[in-house]
Protein backbone atom coordinates (compact mmCIF):
# COMPACT_ATOMS: atom_id res chain seq x y z
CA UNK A 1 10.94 33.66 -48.03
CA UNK A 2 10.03 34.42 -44.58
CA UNK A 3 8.18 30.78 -44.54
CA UNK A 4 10.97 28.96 -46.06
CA UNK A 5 13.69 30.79 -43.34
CA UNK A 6 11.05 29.93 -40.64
CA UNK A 7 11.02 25.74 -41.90
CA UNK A 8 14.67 25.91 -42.02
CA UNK A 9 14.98 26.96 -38.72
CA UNK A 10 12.68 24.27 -37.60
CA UNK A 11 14.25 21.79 -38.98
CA UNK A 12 17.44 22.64 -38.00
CA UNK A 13 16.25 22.80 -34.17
CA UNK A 14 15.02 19.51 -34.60
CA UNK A 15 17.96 17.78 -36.11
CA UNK A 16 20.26 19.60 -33.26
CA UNK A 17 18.16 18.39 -30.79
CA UNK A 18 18.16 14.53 -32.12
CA UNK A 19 21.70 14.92 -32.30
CA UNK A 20 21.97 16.36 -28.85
CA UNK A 21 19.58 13.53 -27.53
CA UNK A 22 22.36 10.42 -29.18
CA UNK A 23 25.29 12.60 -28.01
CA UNK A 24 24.03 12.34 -24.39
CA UNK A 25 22.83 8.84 -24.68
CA UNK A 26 25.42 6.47 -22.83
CA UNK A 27 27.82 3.96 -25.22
CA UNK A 28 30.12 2.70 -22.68
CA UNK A 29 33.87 3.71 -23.76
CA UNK A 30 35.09 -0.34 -22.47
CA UNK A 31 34.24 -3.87 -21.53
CA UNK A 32 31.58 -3.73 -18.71
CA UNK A 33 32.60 -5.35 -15.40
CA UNK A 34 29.66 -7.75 -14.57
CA UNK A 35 30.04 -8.68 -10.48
CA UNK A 36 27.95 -11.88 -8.98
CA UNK A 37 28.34 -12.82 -5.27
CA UNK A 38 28.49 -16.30 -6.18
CA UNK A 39 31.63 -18.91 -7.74
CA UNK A 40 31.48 -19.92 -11.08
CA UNK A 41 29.66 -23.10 -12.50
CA UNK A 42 26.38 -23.10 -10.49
CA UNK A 43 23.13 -23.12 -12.20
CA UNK A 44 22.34 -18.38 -11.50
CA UNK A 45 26.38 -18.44 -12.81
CA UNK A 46 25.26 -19.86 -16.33
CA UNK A 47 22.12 -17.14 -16.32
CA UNK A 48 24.02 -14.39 -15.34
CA UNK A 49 26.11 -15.33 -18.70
CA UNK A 50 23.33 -15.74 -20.71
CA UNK A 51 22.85 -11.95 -19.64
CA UNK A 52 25.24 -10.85 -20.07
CA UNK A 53 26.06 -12.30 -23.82
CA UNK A 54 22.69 -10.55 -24.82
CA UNK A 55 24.02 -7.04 -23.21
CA UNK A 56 27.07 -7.13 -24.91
CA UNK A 57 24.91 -7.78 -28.34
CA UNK A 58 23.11 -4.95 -27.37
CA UNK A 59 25.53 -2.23 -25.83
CA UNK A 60 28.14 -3.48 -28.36
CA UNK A 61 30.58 -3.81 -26.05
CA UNK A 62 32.54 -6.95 -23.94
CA UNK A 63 30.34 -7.88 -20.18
CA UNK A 64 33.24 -9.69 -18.33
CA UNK A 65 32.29 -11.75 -15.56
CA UNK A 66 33.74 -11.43 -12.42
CA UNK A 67 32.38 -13.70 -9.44
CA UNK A 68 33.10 -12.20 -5.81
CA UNK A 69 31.86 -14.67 -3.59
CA UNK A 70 31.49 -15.14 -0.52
CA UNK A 71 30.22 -13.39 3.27
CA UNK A 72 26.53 -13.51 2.09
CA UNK A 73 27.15 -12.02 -1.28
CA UNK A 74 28.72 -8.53 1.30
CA UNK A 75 31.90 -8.93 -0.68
CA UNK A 76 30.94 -8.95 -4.19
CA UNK A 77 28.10 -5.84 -2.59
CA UNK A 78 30.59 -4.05 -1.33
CA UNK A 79 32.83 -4.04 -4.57
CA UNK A 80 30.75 -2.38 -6.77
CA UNK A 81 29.29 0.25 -3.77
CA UNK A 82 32.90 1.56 -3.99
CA UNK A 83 32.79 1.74 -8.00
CA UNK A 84 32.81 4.54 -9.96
CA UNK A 85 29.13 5.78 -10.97
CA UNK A 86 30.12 5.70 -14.84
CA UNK A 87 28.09 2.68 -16.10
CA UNK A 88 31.04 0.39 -16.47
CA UNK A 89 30.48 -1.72 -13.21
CA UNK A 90 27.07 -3.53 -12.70
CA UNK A 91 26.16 -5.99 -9.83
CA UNK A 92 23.83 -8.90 -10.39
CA UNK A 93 22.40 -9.10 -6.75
CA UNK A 94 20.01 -11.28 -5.13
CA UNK A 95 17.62 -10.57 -2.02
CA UNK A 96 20.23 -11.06 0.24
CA UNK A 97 21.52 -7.52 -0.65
CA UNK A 98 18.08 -6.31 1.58
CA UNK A 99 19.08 -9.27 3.74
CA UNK A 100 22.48 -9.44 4.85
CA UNK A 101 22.30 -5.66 6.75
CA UNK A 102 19.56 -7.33 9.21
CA UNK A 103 22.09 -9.87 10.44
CA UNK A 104 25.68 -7.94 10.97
CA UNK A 105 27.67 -5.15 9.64
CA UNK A 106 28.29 -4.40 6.27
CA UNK A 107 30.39 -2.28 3.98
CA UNK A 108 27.01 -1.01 2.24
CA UNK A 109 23.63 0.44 2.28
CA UNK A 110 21.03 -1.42 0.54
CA UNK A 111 18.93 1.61 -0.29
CA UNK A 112 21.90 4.46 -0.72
CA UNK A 113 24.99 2.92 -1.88
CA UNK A 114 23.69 1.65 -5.35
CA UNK A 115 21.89 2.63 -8.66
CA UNK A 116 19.13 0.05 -8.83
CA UNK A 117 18.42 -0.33 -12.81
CA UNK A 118 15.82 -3.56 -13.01
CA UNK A 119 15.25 -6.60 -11.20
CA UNK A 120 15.53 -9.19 -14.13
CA UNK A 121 14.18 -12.38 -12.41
CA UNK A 122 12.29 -13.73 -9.42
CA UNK A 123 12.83 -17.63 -8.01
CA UNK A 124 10.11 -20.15 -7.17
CA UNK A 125 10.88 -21.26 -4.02
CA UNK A 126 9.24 -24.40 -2.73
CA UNK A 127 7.77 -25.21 0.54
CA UNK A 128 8.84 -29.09 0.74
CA UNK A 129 8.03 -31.95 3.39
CA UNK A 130 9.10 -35.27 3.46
CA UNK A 131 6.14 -37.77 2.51
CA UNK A 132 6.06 -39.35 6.31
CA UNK A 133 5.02 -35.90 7.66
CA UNK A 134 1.01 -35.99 7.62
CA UNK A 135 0.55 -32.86 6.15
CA UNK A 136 -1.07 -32.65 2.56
CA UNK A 137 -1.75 -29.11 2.65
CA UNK A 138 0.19 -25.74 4.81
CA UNK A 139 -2.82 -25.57 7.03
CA UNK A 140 -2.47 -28.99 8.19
CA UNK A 141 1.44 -28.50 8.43
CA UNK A 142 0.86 -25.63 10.45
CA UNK A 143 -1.41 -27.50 13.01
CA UNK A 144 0.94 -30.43 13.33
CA UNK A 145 3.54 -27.87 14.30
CA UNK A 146 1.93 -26.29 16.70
CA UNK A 147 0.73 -29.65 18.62
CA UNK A 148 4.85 -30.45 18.57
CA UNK A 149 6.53 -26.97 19.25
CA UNK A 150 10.34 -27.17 19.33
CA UNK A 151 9.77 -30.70 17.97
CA UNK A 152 10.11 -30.13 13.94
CA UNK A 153 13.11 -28.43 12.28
CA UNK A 154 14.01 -26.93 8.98
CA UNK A 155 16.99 -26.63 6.93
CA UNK A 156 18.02 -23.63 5.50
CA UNK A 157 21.30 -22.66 2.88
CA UNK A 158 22.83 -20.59 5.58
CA UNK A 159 22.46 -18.61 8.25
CA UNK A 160 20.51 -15.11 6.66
CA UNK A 161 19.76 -16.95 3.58
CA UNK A 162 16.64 -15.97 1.82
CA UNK A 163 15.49 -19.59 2.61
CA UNK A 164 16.05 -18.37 6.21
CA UNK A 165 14.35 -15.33 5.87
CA UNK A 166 11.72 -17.44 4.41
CA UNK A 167 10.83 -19.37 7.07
CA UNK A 168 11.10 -17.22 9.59
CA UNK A 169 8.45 -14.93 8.42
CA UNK A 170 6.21 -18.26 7.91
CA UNK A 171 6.77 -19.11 11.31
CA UNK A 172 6.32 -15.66 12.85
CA UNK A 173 2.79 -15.55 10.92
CA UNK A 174 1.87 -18.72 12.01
CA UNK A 175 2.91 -18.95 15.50
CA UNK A 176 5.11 -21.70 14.91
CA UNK A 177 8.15 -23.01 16.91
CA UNK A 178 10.17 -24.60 14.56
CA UNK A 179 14.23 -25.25 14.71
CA UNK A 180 16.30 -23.90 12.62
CA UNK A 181 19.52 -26.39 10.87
CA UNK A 182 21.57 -23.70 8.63
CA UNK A 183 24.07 -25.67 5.87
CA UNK A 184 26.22 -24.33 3.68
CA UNK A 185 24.54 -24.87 0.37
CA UNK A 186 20.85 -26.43 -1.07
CA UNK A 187 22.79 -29.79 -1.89
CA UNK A 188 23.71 -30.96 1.52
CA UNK A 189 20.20 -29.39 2.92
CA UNK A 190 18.27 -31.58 0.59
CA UNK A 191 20.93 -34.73 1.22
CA UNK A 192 19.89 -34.54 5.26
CA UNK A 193 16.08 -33.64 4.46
CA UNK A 194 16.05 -36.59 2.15
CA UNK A 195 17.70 -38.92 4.75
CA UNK A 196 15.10 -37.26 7.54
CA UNK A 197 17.50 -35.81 9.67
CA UNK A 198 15.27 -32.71 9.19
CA UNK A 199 11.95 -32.51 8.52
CA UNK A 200 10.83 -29.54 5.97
CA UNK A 201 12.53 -26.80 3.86
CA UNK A 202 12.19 -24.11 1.37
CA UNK A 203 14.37 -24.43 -1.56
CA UNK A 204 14.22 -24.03 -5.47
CA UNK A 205 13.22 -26.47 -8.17
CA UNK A 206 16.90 -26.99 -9.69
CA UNK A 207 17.48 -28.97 -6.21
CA UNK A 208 14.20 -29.96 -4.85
CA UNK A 209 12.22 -30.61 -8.72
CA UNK A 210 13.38 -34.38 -8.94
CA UNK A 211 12.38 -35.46 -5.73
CA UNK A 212 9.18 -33.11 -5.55
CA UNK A 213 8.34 -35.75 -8.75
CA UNK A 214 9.44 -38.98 -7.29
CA UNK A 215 7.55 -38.25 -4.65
CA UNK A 216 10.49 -38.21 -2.12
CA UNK A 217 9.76 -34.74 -1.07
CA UNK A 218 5.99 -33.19 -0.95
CA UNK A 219 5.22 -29.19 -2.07
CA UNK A 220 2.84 -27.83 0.05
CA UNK A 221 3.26 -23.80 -1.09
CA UNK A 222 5.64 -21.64 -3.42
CA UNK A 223 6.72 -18.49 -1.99
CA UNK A 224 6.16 -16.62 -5.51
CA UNK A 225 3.48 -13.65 -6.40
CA UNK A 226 1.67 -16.66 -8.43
CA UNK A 227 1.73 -20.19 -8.68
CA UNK A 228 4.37 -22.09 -10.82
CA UNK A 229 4.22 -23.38 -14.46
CA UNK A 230 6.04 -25.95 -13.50
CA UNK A 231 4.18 -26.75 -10.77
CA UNK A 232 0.34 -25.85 -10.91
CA UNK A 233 -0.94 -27.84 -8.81
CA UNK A 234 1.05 -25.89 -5.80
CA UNK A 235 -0.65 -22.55 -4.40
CA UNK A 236 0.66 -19.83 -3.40
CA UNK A 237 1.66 -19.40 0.17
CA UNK A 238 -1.18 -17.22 0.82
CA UNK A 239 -3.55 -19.37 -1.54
CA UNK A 240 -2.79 -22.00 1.07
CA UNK A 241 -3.62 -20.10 3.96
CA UNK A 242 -1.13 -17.11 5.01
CA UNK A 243 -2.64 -14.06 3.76
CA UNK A 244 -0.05 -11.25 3.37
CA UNK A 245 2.89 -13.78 3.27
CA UNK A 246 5.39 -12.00 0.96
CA UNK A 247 8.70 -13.24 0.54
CA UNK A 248 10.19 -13.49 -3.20
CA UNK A 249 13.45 -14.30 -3.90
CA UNK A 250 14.37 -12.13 -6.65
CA UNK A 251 17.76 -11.32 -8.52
CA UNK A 252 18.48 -7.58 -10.66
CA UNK A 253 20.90 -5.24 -11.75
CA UNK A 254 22.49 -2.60 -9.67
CA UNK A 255 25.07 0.20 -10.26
CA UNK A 256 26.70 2.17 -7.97
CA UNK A 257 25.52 5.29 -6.73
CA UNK A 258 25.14 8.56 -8.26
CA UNK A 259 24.73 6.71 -11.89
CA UNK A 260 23.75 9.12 -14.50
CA UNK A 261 20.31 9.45 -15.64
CA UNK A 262 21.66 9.17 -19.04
CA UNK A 263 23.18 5.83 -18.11
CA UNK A 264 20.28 4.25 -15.81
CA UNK A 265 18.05 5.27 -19.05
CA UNK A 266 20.43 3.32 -21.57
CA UNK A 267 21.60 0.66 -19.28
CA UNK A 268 17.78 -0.37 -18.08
CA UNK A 269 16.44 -0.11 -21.86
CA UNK A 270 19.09 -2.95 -22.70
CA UNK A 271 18.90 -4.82 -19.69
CA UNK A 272 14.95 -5.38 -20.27
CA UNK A 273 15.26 -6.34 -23.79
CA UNK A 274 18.06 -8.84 -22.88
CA UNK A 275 15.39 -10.70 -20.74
CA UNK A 276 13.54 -10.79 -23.31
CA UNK A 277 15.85 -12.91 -25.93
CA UNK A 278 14.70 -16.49 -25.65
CA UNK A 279 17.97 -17.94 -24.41
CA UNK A 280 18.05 -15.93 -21.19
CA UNK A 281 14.38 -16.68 -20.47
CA UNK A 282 15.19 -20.43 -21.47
CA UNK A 283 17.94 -20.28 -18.50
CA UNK A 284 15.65 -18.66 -16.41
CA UNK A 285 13.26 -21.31 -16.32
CA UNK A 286 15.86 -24.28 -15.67
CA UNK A 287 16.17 -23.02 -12.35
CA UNK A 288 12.85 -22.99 -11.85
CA UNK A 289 12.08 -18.96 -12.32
CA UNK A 290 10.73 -16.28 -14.05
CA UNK A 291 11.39 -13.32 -16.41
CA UNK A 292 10.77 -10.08 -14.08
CA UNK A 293 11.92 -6.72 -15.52
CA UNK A 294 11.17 -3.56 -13.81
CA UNK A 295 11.23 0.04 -14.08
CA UNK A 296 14.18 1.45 -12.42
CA UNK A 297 12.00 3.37 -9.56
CA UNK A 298 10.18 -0.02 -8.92
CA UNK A 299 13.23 -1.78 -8.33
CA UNK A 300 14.70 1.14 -6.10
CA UNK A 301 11.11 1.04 -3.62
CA UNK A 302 11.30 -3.04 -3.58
CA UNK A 303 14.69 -2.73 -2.25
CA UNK A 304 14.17 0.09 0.29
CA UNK A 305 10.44 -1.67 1.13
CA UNK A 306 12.50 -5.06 2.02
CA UNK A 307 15.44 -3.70 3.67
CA UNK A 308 13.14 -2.41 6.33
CA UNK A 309 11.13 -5.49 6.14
CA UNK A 310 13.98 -7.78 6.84
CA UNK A 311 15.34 -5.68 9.43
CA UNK A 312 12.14 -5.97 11.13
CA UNK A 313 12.04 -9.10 11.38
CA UNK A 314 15.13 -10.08 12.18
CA UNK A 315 14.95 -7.91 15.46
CA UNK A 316 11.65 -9.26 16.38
CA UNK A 317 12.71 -13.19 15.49
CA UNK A 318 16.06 -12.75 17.46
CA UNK A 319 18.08 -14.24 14.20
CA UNK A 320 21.52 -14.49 14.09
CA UNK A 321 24.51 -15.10 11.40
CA UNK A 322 25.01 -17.64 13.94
């Protein structure tokens, strides 16, 4: 009897605590507010949905979209840092977030004023030329340079853009003097680098793929941990020749502070299988990326690691908003 009491109570402790484990599992209670720091239509818009129709598979609940953008991607930033930490408010952020503190004021703290859950993708950005520079490879860019300081220039997306960012820290490795032209947007940067009124650029695939092809516009590196499968051929920007060049552009999911551990748990179980469905990863690679889930705790060290980084180098470079 004593043996039979003795199994009872066992399995009654074990049953209370699997109920006890669902009961503090998070289920969010309504539709989850999905922020982006970009408009509506572009080419990381029609990702982010892809996203977040697989979340709301998974969670069982609505993801609405709500685009914020503008300032850098401060506004939309800024939004959810002033959220309440209950799971229902998520922010898909790019590197910028690390970024934008480095050039002005903002309403936020990279590394205290959010929940990072997972970084979900990272971009392959491109190292281009036009074909009349004589440069085949970086090494050979980087000598022509530095025979013609102040002579070359570079567009960027905008002032504190990660293209910016990008460059700079190229140039600052290099030694290079090299001017920068800021636009508003990869469309008119590539219309001005393809009609030579500016001579090299980093920028994604979605923009710079056809003419990388048609030969209007030579790769000569991808800023990316490893080389493209879209592009093979390309190294790596420290395959080429820049050791310690590091400088992804990534994009992942944030809450605001003080989340839960129950929620962070739930919330980065579901966001890492949602990469995983074949339609998101399908999206992912039309703009020229890849699938890159994390661990909560690697996502939170990227961010503080960068936001130093960028910071850094923004004081030594002397860059501006503008």
């Amino acid at each position: 009897m004593k043996r039979r009491s003795l199994v009872r109570s066992l399995a009654g402790s074990l049953v209370a605590a699997q109920l006890g484990a669902r009961a503090a599992e998070f289920s969010p209670s309504r539709p989850i507010m999905l922020v982006l720091p970009f408009a509506p239509g572009g080419s990381t818009d029609a990702v982010a949905r892809a996203l977040a129709d697989a979340l709301r598979a998974r969670l069982g609940q609505q993801v609405v979209i709500d685009n914020k953008p503008g300032a850098g991607g401060a506004i939309a930033n800024e939004f959810v840092a002033r959220a309440a930490p209950d799971g229902h408010t998520l922010l898909l952020a790019g590197s910028s977030l690390t970024m934008n503190p480095a050039l002005s004021k903002v309403g936020y703290d990279p590394v205290k004023s959010f929940t990072p859950l997972s970084q979900v993708l990272e971009l392959e950005i491109f190292l281009v030329t036009r074909p009349d520079i004589p440069a085949r490879s970086l090494q050979e860019l980087i000598a022509y340079a530095k025979a013609r300081p102040g002579i070359l220039s570079y567009a960027s997306v905008g002032n504190g853009s990660v293209t910016h960012f990008q460059m700079e820290l190229l140039k600052a490795m290099a030694g290079l003097h090299i001017v920068h032209i800021p636009y508003r947007g990869s469309s008119p940067a590539m219309t001005d680098f393809i009609g030579g009124q500016v001579d090299l650029m980093f920028d994604g695939l979605a923009t710079s793929g056809p003419y990388i092809r048609n030969g209007k516009a030579r790769a000569l590196a991808v800023a990316a941990p490893t080389r493209s499968r879209a592009l093979p051929e390309v190294p790596t920007v420290p395959e080429a020749g820049l050791p310690g060049y590091e400088a992804t552009a990534w994009t992942g999911l944030l809450g605001p502070a003080n989340l839960p551990a129950p929620v962070v748990e739930r919330l980065n179980r579901e966001i890492v299988a949602a990469t995983q469905e074949p339609v998101f990863q399908q999206r992912v690679e039309l703009i020229g990326g890849r699938v890159a889930s994390s661990t909560p705790q690697a996502y939170s060290d990227r961010i503080a690691k960068e936001t130093l980084k960028w910071a850094r180098l923004a004081q030594e470079r002397g860059m501006r908003t503008a």
